[in-house]
N, C-alpha and C. Protein backbone atom coordinates (compact mmCIF):
# COMPACT_ATOMS: atom_id res chain seq x y z
N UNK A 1 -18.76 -28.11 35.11
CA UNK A 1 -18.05 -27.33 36.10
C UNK A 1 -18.89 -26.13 36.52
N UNK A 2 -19.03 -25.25 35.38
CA UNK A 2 -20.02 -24.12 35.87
C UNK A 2 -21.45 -24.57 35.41
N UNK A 3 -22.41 -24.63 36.69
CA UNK A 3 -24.05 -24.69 36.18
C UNK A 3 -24.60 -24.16 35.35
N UNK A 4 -24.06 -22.66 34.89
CA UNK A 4 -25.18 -21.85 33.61
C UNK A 4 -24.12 -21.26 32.77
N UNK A 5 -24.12 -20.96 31.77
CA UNK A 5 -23.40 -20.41 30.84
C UNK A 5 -24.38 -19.83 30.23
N UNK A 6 -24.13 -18.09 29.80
CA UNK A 6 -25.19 -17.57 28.65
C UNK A 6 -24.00 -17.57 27.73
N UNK A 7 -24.77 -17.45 26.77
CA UNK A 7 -24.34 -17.61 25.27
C UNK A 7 -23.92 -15.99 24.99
N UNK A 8 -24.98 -15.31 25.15
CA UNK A 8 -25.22 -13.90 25.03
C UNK A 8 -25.12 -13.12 25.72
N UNK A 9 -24.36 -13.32 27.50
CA UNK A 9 -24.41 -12.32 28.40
C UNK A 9 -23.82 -10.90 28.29
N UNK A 10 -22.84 -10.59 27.16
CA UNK A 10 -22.84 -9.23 27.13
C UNK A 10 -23.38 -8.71 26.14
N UNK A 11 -24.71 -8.76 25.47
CA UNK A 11 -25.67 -8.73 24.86
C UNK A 11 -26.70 -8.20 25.66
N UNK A 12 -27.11 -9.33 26.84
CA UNK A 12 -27.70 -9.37 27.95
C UNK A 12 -27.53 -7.93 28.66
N UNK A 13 -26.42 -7.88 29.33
CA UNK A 13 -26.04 -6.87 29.89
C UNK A 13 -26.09 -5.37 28.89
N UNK A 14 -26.17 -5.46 28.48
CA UNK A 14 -25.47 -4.24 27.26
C UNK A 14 -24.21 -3.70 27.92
N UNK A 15 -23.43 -4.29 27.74
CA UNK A 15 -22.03 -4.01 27.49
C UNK A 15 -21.17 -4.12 27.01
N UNK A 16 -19.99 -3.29 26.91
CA UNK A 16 -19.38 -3.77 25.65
C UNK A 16 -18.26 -4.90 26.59
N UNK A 17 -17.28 -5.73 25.92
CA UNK A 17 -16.15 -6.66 26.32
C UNK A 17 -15.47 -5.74 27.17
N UNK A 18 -14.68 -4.79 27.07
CA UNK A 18 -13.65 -3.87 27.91
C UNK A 18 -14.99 -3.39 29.19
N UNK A 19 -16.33 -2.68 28.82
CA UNK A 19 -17.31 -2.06 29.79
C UNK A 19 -17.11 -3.10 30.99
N UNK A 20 -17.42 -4.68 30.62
CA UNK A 20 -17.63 -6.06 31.34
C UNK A 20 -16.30 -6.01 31.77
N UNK A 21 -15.16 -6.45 31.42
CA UNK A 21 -14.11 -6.35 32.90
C UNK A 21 -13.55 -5.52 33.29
N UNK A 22 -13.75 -4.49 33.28
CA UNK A 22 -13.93 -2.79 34.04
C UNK A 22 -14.63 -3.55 35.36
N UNK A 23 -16.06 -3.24 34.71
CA UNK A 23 -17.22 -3.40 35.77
C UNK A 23 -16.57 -5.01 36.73
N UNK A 24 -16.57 -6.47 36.46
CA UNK A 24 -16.36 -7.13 36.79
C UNK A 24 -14.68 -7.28 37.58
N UNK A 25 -13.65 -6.57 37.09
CA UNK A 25 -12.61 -6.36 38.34
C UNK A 25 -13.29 -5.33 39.25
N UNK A 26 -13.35 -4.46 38.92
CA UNK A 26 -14.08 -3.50 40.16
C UNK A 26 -15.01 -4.61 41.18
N UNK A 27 -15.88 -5.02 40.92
CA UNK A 27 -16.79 -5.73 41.74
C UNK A 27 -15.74 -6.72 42.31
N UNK A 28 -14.93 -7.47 41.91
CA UNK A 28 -13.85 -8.69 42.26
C UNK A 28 -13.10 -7.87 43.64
N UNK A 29 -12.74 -6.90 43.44
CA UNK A 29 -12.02 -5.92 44.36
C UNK A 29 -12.68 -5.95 45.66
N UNK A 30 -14.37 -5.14 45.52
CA UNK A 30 -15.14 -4.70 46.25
C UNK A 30 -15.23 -6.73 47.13
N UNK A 31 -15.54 -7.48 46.30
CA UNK A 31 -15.83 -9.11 47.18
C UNK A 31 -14.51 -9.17 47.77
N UNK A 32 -13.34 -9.07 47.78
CA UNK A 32 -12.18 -9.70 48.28
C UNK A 32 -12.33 -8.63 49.44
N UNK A 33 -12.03 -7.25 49.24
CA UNK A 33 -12.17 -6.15 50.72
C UNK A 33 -13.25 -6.79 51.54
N UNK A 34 -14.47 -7.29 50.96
CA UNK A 34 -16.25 -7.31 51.87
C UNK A 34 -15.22 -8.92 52.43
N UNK A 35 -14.31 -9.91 51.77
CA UNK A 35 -13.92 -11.30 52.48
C UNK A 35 -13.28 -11.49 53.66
N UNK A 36 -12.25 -9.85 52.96
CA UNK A 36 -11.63 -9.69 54.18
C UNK A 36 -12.00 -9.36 55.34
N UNK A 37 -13.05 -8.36 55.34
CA UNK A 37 -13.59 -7.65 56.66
C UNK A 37 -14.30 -8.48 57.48
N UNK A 38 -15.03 -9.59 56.43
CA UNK A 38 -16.05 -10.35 57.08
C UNK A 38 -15.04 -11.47 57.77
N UNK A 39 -14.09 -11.41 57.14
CA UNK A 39 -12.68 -12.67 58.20
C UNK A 39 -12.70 -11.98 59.03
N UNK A 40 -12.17 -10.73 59.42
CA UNK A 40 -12.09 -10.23 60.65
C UNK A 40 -12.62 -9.79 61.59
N UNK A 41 -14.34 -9.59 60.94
CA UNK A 41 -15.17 -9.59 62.07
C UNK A 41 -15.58 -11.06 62.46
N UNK A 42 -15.26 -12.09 61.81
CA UNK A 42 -15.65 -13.24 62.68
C UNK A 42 -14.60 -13.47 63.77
N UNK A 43 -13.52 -12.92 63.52
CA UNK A 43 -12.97 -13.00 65.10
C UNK A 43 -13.26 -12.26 65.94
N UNK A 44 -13.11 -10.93 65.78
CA UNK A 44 -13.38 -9.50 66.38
C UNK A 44 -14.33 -8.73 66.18
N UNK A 45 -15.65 -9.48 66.83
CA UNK A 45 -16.96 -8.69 66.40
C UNK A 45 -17.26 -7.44 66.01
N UNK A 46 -16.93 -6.49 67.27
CA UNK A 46 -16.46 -5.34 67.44
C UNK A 46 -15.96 -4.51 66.52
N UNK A 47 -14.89 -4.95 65.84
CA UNK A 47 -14.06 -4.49 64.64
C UNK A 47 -15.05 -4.47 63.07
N UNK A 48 -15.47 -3.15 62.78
CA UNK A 48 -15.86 -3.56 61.65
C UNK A 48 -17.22 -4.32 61.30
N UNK A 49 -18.55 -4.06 62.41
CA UNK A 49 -19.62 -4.50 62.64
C UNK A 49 -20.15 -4.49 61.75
N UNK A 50 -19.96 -3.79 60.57
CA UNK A 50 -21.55 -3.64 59.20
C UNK A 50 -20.72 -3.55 58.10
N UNK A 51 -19.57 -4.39 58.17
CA UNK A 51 -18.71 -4.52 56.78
C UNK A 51 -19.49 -4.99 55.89
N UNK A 52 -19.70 -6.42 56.24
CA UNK A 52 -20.40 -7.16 55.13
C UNK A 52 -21.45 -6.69 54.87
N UNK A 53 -22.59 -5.92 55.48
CA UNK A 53 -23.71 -5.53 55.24
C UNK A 53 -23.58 -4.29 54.07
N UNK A 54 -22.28 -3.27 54.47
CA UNK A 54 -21.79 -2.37 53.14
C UNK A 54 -21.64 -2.84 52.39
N UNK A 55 -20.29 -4.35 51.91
CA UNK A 55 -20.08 -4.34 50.93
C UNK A 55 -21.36 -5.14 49.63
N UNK A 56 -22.22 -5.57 51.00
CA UNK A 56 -23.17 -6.67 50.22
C UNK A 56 -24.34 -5.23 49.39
N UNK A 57 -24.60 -4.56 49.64
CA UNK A 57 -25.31 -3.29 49.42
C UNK A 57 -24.51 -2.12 48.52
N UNK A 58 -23.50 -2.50 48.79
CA UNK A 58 -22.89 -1.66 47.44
C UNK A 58 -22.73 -2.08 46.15
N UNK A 59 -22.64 -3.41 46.47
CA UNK A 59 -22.59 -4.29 45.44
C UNK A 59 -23.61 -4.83 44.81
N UNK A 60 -24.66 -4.67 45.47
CA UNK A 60 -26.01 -4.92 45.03
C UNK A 60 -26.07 -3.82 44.13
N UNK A 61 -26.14 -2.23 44.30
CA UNK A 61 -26.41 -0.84 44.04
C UNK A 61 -25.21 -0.97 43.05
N UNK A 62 -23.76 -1.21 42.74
CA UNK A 62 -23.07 -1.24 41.26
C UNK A 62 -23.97 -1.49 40.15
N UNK A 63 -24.13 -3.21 40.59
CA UNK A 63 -24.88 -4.25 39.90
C UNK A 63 -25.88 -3.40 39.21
N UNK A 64 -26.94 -3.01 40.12
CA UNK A 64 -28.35 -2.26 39.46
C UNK A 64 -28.04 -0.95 38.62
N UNK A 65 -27.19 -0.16 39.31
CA UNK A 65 -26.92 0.99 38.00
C UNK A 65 -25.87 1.11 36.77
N UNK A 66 -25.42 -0.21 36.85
CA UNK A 66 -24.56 -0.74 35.30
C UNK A 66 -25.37 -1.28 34.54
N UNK A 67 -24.96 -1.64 33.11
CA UNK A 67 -25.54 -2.40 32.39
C UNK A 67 -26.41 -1.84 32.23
N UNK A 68 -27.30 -2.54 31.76
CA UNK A 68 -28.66 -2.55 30.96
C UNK A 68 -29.66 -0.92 31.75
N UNK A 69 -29.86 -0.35 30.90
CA UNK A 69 -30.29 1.09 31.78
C UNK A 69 -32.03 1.08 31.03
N UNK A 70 -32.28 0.08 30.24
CA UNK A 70 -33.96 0.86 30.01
C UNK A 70 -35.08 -0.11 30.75
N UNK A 71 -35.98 -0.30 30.72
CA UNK A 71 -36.97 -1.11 31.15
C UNK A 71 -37.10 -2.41 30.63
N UNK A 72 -35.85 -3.42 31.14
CA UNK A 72 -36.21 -4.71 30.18
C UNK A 72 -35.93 -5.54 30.90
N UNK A 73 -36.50 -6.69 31.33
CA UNK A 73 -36.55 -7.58 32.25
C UNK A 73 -35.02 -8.54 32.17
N UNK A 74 -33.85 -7.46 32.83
CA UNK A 74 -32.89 -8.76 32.53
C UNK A 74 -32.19 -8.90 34.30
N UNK A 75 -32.85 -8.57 35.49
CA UNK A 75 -32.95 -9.02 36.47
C UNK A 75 -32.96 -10.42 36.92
N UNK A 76 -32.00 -11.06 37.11
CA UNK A 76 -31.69 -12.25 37.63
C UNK A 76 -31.33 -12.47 38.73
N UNK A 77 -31.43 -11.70 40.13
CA UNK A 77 -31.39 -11.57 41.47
C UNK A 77 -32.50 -11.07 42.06
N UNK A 78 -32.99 -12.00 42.83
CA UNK A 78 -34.37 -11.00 43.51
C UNK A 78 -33.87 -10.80 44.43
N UNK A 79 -33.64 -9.05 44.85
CA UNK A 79 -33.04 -8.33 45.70
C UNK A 79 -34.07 -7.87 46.54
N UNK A 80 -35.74 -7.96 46.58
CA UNK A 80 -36.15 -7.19 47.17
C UNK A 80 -36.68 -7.75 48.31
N UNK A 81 -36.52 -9.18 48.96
CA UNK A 81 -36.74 -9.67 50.22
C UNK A 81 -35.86 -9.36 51.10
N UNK A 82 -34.71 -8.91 50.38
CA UNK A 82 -33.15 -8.65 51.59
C UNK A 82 -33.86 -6.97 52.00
N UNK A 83 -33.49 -6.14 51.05
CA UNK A 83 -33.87 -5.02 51.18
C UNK A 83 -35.52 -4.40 51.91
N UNK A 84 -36.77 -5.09 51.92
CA UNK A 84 -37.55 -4.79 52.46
C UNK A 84 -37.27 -5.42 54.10
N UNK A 85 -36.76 -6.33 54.39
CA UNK A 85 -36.04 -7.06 55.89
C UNK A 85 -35.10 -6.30 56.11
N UNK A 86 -34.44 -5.37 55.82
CA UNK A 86 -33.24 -4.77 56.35
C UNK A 86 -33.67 -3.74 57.29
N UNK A 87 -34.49 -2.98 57.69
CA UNK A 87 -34.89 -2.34 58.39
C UNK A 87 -35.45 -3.02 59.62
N UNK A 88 -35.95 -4.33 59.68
CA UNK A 88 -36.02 -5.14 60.94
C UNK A 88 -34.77 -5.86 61.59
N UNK A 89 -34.11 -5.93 60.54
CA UNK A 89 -32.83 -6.99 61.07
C UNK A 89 -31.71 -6.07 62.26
N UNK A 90 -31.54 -6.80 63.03
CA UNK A 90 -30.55 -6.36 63.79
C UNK A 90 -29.36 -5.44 63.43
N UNK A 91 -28.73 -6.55 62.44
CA UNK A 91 -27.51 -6.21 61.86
C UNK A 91 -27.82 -4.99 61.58
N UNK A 92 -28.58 -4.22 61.35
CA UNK A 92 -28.90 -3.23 60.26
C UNK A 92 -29.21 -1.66 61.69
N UNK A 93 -29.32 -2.58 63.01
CA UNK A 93 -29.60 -1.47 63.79
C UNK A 93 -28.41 -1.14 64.43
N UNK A 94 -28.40 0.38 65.00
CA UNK A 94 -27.26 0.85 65.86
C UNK A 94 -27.52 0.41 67.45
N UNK A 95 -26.24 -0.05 67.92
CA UNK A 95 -26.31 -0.73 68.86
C UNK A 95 -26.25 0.54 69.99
């Protein structure tokens, strides 16, 4: 059903069980608001133009300053092709 399972992910993370669904409802919250907005700008462009682009960037920026805080390779998203393209992309300019 699910493709990966860690054994050790709040190990991984350094967090404790309660730290992990703190952090993980909070983020659940932040995806359902970024589902909603992005429903409603696919009807109503206009309405709400850089929802998804906030919530996808805030959520990126939770992600990176939780958990694991010293120098240890437990990065499993390569974030930095979105983020170096965001300054060319449209979406990202004022109209």
């Amino acid at each position: 059903m699910f493709p990966y399972f860690e054994k050790n992910h709040l190990k991984n993370t350094c967090m404790s069980y309660v730290e992990h669904v703190l952090f993980s409802l909070k983020l659940s919250i932040y995806f359902f608001l970024g589902g909603i907005g992005a429903y409603i700008h696919a009807f109503i462009p206009s309405i709400i133009p850089k929802s998804s682009s906030y919530f996808s960037q805030y959520i990126m920026d939770e992600i990176k300053k939780n958990g694991c805080r010293h120098d240890q390779e437990q990065v499993y998203i390569d974030t930095t092709s979105i983020n170096e393209n965001s300054e060319n992309d449209s979406l990202y300019k004022e109209d």
